[in-house]
PDB file of N, CA and C in Angstrom:
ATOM      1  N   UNK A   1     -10.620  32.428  61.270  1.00  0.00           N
ATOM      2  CA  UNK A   1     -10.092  31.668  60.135  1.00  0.00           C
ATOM      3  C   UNK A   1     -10.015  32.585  58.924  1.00  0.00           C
ATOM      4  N   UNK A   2      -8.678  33.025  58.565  1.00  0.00           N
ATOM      5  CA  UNK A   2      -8.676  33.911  57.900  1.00  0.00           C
ATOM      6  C   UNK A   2      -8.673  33.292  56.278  1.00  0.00           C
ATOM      7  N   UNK A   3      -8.803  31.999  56.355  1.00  0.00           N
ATOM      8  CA  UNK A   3      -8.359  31.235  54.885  1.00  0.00           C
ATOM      9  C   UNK A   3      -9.737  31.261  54.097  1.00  0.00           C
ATOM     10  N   UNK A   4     -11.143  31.870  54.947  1.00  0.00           N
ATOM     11  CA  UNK A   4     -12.043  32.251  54.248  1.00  0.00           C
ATOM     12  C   UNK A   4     -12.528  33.278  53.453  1.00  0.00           C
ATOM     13  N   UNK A   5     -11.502  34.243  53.839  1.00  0.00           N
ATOM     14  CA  UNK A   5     -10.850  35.408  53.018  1.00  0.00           C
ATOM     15  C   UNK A   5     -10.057  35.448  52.260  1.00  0.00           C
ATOM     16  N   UNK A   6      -9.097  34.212  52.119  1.00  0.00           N
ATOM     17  CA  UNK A   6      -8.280  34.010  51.281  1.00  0.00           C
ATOM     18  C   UNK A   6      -8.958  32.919  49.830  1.00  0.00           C
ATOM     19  N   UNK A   7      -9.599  32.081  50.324  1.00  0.00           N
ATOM     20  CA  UNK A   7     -10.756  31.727  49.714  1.00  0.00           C
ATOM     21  C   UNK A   7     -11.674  32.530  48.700  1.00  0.00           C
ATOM     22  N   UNK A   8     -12.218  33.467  49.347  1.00  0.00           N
ATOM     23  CA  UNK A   8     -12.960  34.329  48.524  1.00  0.00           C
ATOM     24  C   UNK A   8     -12.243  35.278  47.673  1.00  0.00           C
ATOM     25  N   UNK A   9     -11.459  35.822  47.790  1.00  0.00           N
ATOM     26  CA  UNK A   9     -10.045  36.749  47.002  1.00  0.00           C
ATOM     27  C   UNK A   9      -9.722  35.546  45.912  1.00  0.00           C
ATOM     28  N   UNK A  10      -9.538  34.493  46.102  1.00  0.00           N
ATOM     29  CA  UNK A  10      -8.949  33.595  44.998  1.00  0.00           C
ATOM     30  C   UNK A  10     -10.210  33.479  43.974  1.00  0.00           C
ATOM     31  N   UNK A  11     -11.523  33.377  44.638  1.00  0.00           N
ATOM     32  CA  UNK A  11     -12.650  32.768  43.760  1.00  0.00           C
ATOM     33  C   UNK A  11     -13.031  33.722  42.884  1.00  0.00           C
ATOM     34  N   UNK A  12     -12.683  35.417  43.710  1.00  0.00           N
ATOM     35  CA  UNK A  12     -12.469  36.329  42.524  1.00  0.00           C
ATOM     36  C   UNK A  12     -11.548  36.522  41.558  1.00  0.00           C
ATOM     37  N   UNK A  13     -10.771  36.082  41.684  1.00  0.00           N
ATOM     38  CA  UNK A  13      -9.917  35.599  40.471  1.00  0.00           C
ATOM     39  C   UNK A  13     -10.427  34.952  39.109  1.00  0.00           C
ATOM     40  N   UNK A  14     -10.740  33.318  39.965  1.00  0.00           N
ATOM     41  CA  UNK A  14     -11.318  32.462  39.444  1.00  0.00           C
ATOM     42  C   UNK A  14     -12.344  32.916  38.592  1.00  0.00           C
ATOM     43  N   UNK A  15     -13.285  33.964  38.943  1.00  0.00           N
ATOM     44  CA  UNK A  15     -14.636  34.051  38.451  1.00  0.00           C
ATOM     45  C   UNK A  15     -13.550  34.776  37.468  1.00  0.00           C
ATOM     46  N   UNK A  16     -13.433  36.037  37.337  1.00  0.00           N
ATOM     47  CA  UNK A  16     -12.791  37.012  36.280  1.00  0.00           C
ATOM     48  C   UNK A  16     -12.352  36.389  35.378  1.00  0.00           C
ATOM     49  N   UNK A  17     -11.463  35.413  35.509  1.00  0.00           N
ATOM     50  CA  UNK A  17     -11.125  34.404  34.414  1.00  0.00           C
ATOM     51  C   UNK A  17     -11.462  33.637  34.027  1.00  0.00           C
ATOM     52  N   UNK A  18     -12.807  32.870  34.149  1.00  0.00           N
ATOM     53  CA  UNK A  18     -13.755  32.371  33.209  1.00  0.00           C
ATOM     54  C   UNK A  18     -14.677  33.452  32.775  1.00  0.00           C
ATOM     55  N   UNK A  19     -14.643  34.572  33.222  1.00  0.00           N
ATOM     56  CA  UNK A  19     -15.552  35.369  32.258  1.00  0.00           C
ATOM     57  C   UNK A  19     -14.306  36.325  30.929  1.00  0.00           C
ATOM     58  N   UNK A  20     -13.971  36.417  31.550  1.00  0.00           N
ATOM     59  CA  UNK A  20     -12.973  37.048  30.200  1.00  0.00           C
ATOM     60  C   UNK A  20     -12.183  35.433  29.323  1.00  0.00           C
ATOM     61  N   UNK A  21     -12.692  34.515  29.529  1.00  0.00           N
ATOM     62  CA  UNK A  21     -12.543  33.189  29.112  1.00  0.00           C
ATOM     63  C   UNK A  21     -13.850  32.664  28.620  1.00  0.00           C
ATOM     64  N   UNK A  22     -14.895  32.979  28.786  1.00  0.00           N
ATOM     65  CA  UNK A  22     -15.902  32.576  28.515  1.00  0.00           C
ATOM     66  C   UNK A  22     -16.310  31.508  28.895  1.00  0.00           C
ATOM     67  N   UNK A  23     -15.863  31.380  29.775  1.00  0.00           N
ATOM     68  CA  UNK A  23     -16.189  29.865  30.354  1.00  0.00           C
ATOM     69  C   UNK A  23     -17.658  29.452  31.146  1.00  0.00           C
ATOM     70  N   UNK A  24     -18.215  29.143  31.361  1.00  0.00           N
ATOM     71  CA  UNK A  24     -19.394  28.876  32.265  1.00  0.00           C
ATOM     72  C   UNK A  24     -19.168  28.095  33.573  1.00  0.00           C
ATOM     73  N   UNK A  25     -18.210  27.149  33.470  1.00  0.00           N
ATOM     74  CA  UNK A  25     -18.180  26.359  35.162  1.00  0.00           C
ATOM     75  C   UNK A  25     -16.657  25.969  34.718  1.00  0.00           C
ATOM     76  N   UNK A  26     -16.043  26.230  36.452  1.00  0.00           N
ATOM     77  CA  UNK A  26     -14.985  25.699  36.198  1.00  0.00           C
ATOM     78  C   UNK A  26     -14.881  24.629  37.196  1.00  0.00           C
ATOM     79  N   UNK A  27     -14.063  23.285  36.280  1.00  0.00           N
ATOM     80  CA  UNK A  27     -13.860  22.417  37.081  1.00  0.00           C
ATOM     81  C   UNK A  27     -12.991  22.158  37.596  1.00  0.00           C
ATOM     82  N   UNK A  28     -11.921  22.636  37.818  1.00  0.00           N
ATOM     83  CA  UNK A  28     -10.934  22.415  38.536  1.00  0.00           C
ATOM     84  C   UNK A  28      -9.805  23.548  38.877  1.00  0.00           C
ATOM     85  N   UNK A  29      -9.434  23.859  39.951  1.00  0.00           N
ATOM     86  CA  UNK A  29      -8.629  24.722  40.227  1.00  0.00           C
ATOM     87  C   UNK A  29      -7.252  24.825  41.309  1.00  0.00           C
ATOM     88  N   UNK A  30      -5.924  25.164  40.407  1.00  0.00           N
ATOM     89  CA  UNK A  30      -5.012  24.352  41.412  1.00  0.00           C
ATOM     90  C   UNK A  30      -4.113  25.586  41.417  1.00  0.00           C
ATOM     91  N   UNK A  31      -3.490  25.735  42.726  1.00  0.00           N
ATOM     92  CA  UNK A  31      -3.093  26.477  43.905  1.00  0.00           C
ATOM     93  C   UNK A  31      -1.806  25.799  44.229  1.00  0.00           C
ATOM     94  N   UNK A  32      -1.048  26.621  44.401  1.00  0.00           N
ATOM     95  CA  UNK A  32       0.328  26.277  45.101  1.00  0.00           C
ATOM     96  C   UNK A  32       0.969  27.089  45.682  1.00  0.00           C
ATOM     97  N   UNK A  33       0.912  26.121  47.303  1.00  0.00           N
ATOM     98  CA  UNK A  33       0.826  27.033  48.723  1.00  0.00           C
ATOM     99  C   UNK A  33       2.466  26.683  49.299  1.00  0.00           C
ATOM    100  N   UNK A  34       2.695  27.661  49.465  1.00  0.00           N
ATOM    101  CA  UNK A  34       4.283  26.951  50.591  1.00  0.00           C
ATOM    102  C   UNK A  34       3.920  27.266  51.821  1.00  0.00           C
ATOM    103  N   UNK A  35       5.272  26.364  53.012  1.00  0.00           N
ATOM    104  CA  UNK A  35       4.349  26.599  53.982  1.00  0.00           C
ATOM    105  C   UNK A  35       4.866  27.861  55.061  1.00  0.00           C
ATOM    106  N   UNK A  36       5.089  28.854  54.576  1.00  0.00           N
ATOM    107  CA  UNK A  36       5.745  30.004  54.982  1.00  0.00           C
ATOM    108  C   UNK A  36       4.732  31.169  54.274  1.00  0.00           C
ATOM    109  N   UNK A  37       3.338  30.812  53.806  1.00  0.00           N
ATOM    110  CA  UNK A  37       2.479  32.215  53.166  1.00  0.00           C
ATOM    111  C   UNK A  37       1.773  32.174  53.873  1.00  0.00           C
ATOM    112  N   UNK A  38       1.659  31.556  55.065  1.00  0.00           N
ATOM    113  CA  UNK A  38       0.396  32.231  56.336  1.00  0.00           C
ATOM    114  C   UNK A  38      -0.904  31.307  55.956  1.00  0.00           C
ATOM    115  N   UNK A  39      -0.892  30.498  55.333  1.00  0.00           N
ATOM    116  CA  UNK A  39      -2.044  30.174  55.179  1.00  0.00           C
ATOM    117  C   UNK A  39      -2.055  28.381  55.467  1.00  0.00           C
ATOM    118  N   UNK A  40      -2.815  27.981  55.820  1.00  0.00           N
ATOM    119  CA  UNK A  40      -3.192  26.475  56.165  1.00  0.00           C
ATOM    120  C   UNK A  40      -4.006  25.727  55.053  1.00  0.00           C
ATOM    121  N   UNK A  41      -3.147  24.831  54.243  1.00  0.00           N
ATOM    122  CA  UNK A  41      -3.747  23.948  53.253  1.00  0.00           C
ATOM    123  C   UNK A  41      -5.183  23.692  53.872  1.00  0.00           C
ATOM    124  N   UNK A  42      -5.378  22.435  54.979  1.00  0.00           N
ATOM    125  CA  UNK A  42      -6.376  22.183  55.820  1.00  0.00           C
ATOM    126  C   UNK A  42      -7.386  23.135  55.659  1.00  0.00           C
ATOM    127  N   UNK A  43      -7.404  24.254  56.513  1.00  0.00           N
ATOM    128  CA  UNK A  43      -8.464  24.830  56.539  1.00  0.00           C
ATOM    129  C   UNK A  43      -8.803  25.931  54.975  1.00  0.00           C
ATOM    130  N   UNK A  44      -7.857  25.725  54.484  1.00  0.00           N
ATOM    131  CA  UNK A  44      -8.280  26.563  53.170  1.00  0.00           C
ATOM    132  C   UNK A  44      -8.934  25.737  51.970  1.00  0.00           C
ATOM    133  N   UNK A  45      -9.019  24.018  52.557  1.00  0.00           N
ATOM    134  CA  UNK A  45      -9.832  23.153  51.927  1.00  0.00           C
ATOM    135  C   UNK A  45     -11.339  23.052  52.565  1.00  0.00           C
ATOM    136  N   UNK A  46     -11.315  23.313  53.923  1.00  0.00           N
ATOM    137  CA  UNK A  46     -12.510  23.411  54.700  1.00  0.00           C
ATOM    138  C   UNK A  46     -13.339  24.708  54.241  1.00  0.00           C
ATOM    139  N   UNK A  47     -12.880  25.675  54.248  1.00  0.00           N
ATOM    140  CA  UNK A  47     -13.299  26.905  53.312  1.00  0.00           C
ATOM    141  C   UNK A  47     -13.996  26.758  52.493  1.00  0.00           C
ATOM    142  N   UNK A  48     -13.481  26.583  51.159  1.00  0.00           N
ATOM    143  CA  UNK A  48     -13.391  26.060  49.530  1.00  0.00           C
ATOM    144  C   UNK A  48     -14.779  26.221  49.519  1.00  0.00           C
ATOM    145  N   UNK A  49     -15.430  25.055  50.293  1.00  0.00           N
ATOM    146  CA  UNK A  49     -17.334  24.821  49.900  1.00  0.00           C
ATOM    147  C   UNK A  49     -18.046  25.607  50.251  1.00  0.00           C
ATOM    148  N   UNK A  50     -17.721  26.648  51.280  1.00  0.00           N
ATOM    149  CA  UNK A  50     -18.303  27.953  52.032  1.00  0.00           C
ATOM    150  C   UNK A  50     -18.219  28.593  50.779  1.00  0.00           C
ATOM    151  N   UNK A  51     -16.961  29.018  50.804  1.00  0.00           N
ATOM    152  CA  UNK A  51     -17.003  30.219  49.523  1.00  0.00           C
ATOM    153  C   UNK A  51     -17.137  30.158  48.090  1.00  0.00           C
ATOM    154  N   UNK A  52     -17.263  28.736  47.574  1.00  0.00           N
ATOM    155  CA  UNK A  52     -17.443  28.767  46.530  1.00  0.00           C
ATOM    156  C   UNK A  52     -18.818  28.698  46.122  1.00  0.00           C
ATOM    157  N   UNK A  53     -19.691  28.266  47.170  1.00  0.00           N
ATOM    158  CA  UNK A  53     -21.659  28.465  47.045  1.00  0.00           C
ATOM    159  C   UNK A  53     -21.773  29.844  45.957  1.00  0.00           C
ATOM    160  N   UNK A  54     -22.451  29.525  44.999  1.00  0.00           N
ATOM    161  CA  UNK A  54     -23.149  30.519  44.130  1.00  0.00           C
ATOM    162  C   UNK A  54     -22.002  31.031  42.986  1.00  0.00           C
ATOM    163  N   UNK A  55     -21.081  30.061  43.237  1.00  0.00           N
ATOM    164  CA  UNK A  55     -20.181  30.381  41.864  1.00  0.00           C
ATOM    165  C   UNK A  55     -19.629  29.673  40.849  1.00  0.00           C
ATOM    166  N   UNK A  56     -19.096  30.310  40.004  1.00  0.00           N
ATOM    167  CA  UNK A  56     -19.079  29.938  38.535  1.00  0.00           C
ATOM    168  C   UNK A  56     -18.056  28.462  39.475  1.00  0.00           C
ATOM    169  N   UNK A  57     -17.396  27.631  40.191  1.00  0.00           N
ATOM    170  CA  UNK A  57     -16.286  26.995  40.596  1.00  0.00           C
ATOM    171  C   UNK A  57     -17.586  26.736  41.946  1.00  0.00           C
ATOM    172  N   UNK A  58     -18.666  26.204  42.297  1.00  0.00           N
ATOM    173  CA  UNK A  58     -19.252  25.908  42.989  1.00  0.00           C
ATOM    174  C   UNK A  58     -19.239  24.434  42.784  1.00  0.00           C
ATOM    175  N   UNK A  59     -18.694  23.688  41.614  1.00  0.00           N
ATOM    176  CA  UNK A  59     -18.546  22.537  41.899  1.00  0.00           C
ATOM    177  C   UNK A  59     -17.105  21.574  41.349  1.00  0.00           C
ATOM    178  N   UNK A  60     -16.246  22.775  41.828  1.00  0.00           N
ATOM    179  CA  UNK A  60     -15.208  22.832  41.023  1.00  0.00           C
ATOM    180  C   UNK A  60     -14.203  21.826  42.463  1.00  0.00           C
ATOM    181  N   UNK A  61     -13.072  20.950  41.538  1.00  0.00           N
ATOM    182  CA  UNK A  61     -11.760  20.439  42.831  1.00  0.00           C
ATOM    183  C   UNK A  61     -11.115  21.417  43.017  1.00  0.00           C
ATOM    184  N   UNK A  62     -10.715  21.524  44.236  1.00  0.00           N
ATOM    185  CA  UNK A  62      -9.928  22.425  44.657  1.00  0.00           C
ATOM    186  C   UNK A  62      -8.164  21.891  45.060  1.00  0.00           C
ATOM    187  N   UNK A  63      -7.226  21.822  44.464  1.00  0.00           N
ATOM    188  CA  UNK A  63      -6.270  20.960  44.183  1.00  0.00           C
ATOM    189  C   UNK A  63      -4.814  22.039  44.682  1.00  0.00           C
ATOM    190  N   UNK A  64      -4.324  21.417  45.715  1.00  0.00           N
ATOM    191  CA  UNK A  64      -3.248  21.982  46.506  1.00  0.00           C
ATOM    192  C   UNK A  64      -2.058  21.492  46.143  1.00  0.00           C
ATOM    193  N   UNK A  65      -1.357  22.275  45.555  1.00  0.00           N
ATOM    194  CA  UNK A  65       0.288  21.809  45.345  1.00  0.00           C
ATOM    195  C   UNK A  65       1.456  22.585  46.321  1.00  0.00           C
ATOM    196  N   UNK A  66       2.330  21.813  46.998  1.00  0.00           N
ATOM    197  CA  UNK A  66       2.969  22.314  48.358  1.00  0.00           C
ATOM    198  C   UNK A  66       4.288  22.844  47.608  1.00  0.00           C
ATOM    199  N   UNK A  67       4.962  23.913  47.882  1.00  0.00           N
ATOM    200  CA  UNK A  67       6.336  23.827  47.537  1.00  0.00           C
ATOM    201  C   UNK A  67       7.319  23.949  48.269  1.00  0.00           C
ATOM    202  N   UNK A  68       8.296  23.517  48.125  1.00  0.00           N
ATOM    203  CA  UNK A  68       9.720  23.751  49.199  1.00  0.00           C
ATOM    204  C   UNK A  68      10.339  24.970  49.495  1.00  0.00           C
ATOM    205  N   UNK A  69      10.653  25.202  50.601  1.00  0.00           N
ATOM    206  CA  UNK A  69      11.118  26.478  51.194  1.00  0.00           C
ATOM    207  C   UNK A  69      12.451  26.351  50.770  1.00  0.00           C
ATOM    208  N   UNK A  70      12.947  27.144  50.119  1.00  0.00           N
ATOM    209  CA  UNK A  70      14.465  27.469  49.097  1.00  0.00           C
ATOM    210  C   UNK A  70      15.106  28.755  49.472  1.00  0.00           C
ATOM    211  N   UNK A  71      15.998  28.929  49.806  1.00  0.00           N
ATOM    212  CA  UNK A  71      16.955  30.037  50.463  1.00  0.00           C
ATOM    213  C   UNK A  71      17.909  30.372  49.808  1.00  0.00           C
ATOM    214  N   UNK A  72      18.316  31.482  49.550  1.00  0.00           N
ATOM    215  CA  UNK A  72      19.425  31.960  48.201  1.00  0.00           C
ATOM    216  C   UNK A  72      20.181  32.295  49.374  1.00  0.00           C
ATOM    217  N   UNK A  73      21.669  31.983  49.492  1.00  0.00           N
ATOM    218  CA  UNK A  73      22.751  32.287  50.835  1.00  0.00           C
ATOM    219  C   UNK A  73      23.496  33.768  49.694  1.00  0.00           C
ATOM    220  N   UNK A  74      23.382  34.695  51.026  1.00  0.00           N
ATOM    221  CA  UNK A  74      24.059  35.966  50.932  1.00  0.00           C
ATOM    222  C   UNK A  74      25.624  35.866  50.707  1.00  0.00           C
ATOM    223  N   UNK A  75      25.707  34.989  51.364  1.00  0.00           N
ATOM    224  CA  UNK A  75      27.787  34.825  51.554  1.00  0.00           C
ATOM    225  C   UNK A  75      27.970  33.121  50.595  1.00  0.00           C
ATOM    226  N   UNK A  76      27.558  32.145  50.831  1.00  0.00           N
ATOM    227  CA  UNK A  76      28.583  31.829  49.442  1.00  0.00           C
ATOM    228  C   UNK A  76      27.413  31.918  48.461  1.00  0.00           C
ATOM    229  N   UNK A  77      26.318  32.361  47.960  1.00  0.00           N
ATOM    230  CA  UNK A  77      25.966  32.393  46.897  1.00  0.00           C
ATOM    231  C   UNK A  77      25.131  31.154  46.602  1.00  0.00           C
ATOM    232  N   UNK A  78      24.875  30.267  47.457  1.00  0.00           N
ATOM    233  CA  UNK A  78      24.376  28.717  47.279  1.00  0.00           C
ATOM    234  C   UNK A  78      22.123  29.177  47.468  1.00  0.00           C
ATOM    235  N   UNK A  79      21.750  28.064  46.611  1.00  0.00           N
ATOM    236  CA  UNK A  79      20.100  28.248  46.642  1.00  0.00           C
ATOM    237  C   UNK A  79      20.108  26.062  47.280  1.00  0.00           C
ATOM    238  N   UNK A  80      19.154  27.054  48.455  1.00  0.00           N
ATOM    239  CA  UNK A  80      19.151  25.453  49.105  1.00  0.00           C
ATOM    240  C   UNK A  80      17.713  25.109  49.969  1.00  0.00           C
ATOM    241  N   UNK A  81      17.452  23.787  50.042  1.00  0.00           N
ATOM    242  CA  UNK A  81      16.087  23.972  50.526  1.00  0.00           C
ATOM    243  C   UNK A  81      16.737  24.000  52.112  1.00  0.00           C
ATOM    244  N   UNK A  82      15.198  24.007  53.345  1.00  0.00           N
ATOM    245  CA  UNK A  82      15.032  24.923  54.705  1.00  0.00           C
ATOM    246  C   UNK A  82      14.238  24.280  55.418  1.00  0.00           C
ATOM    247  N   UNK A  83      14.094  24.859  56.384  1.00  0.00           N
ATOM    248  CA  UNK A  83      13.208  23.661  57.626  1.00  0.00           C
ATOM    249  C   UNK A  83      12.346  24.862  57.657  1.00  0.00           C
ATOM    250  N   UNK A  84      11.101  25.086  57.262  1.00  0.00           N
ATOM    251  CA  UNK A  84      10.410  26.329  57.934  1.00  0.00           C
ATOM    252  C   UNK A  84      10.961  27.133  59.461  1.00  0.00           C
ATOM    253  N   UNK A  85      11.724  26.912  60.148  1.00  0.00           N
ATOM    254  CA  UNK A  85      12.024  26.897  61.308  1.00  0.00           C
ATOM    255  C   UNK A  85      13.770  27.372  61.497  1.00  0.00           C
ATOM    256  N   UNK A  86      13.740  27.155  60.855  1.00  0.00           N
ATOM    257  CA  UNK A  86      15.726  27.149  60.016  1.00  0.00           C
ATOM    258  C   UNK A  86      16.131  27.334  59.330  1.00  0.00           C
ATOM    259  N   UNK A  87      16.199  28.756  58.737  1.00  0.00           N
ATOM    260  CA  UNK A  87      16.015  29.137  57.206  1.00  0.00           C
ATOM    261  C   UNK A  87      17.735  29.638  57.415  1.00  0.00           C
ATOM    262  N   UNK A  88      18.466  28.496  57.316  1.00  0.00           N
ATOM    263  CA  UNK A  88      19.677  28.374  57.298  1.00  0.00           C
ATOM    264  C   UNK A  88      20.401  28.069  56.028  1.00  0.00           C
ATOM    265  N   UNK A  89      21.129  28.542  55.301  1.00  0.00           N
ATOM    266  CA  UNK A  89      22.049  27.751  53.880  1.00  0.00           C
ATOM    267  C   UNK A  89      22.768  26.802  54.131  1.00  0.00           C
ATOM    268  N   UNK A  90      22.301  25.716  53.659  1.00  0.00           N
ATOM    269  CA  UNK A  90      22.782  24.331  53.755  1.00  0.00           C
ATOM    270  C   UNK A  90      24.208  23.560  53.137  1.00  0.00           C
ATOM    271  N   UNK A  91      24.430  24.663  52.213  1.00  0.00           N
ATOM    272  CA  UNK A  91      25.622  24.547  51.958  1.00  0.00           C
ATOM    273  C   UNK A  91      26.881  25.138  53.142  1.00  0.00           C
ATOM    274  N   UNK A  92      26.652  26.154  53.624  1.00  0.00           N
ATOM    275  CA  UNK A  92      28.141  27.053  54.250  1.00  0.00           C
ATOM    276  C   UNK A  92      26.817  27.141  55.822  1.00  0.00           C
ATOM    277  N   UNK A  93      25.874  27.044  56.145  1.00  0.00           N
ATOM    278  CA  UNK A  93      25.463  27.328  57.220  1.00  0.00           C
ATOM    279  C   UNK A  93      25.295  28.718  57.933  1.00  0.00           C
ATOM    280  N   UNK A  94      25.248  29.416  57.242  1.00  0.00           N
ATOM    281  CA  UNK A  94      25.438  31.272  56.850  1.00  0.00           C
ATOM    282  C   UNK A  94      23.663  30.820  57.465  1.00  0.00           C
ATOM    283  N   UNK A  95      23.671  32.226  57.925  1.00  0.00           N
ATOM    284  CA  UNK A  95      22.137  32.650  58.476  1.00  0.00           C
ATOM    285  C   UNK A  95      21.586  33.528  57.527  1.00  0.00           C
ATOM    286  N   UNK A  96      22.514  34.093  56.891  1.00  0.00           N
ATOM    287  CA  UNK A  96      22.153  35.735  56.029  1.00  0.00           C
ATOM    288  C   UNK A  96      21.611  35.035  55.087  1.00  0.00           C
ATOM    289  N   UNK A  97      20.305  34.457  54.382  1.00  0.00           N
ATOM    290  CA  UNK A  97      19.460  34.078  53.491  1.00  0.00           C
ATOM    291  C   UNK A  97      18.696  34.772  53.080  1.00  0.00           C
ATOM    292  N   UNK A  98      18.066  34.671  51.666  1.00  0.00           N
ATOM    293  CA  UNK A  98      16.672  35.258  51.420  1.00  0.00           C
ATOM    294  C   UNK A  98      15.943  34.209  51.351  1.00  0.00           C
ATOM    295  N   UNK A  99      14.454  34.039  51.180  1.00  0.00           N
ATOM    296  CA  UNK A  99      13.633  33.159  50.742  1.00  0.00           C
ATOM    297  C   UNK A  99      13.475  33.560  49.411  1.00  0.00           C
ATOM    298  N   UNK A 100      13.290  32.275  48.462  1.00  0.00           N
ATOM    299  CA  UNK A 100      13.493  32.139  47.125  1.00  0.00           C
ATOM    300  C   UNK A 100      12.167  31.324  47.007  1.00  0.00           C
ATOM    301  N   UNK A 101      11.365  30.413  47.633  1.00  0.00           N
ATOM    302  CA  UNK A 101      10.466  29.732  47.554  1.00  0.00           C
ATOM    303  C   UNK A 101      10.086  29.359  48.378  1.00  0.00           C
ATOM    304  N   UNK A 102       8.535  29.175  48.826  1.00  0.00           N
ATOM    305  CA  UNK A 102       8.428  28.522  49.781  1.00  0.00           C
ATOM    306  C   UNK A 102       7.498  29.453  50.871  1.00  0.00           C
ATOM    307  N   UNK A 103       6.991  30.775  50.469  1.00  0.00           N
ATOM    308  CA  UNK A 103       6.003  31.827  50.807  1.00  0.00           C
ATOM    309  C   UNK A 103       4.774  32.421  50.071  1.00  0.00           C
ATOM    310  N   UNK A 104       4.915  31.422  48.861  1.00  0.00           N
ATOM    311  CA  UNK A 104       3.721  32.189  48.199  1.00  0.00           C
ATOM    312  C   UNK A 104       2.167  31.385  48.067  1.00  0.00           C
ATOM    313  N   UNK A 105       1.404  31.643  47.357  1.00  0.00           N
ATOM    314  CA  UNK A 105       0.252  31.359  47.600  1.00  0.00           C
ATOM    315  C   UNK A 105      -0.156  31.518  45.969  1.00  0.00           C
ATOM    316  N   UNK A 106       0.097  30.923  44.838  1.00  0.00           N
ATOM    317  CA  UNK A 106       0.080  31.590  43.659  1.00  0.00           C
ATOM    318  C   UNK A 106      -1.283  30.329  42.979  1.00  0.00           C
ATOM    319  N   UNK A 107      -2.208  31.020  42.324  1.00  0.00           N
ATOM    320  CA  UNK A 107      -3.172  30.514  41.787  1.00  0.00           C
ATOM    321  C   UNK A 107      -2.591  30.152  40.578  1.00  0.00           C
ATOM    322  N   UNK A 108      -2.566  28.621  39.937  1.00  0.00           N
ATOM    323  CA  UNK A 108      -1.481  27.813  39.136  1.00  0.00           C
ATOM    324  C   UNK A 108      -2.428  27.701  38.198  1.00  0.00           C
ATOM    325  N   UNK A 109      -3.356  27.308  38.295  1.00  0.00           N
ATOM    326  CA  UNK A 109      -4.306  27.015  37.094  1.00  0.00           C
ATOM    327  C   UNK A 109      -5.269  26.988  37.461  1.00  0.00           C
ATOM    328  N   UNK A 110      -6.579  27.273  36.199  1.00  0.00           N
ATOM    329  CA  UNK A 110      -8.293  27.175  35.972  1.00  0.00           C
ATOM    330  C   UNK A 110      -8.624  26.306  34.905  1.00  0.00           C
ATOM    331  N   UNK A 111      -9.023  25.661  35.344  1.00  0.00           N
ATOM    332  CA  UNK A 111      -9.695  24.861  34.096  1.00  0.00           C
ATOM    333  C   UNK A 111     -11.273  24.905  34.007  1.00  0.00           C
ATOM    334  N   UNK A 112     -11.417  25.104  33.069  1.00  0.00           N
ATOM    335  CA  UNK A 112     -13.156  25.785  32.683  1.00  0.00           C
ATOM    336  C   UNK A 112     -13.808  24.677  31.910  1.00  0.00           C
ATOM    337  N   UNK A 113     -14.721  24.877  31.638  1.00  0.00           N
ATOM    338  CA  UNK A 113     -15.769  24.244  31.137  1.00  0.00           C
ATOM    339  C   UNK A 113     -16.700  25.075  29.793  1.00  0.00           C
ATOM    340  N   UNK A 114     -16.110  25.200  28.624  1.00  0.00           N
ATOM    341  CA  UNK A 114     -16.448  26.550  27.514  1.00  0.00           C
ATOM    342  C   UNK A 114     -17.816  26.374  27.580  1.00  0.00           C
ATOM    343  N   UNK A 115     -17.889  27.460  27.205  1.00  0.00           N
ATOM    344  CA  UNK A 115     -19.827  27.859  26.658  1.00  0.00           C
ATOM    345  C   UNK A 115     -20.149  26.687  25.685  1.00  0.00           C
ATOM    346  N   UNK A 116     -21.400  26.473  25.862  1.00  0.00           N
ATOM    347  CA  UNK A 116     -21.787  25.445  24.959  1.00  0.00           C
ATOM    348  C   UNK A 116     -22.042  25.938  23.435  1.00  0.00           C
ATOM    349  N   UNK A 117     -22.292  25.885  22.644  1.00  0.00           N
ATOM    350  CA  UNK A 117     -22.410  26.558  21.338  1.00  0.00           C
ATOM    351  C   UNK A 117     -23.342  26.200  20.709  1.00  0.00           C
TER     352      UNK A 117
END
């Protein structure tokens, strides 16, 4: 289960940015996964409590936002959503696509909890 590595890489994030934030605990942290970045919502929620033991986000939500797989067509120029499976342009049916959305794994937000004063 490699999403426990992906887990821990994010929580270093997480930590770095409540410390150059000054934050002390963060409560909430949201992620937005498509489903073309290799990684499994599911088990990267099963994770979460493994890897977050002993950190600044040890009692933090862990909050998954999905996005749509979007294809920019090479030949007519059209951006269209995709079947993970069929990364076809839906406009002209052209195969020659790029992915435009729908592969990444991008840490969206931290929300902290400031130092007390």
């Amino acid at each position: 289960m490699h999403e426990l590595s992906v887990c821990l890489a994010l929580l270093n994030q997480v930590e770095r940015i409540a410390r150059e934030r000054e934050g002390t605990m963060v409560s909430r942290i949201v992620v937005k996964l498509g489903p073309l970045s290799g990684v499994e919502a599911e088990l990267l929620r099963r994770a979460y409590p493994l890897a977050a033991t002993g950190t600044v986000a040890a009692h933090a939500e862990l909050a998954i936002d999905s996005s749509d797989i979007v294809v920019h067509c090479s030949r007519c120029g059209a951006d269209s959503h995709a079947a993970p499976n069929r990364l076809l342009c839906s406009a002209c049916g052209d195969f020659r696509t790029r992915i435009v959305s729908g592969d990444e794994m991008i840490l969206q937000r931290v929300e902290l909890i400031p130092v007390a004063e």
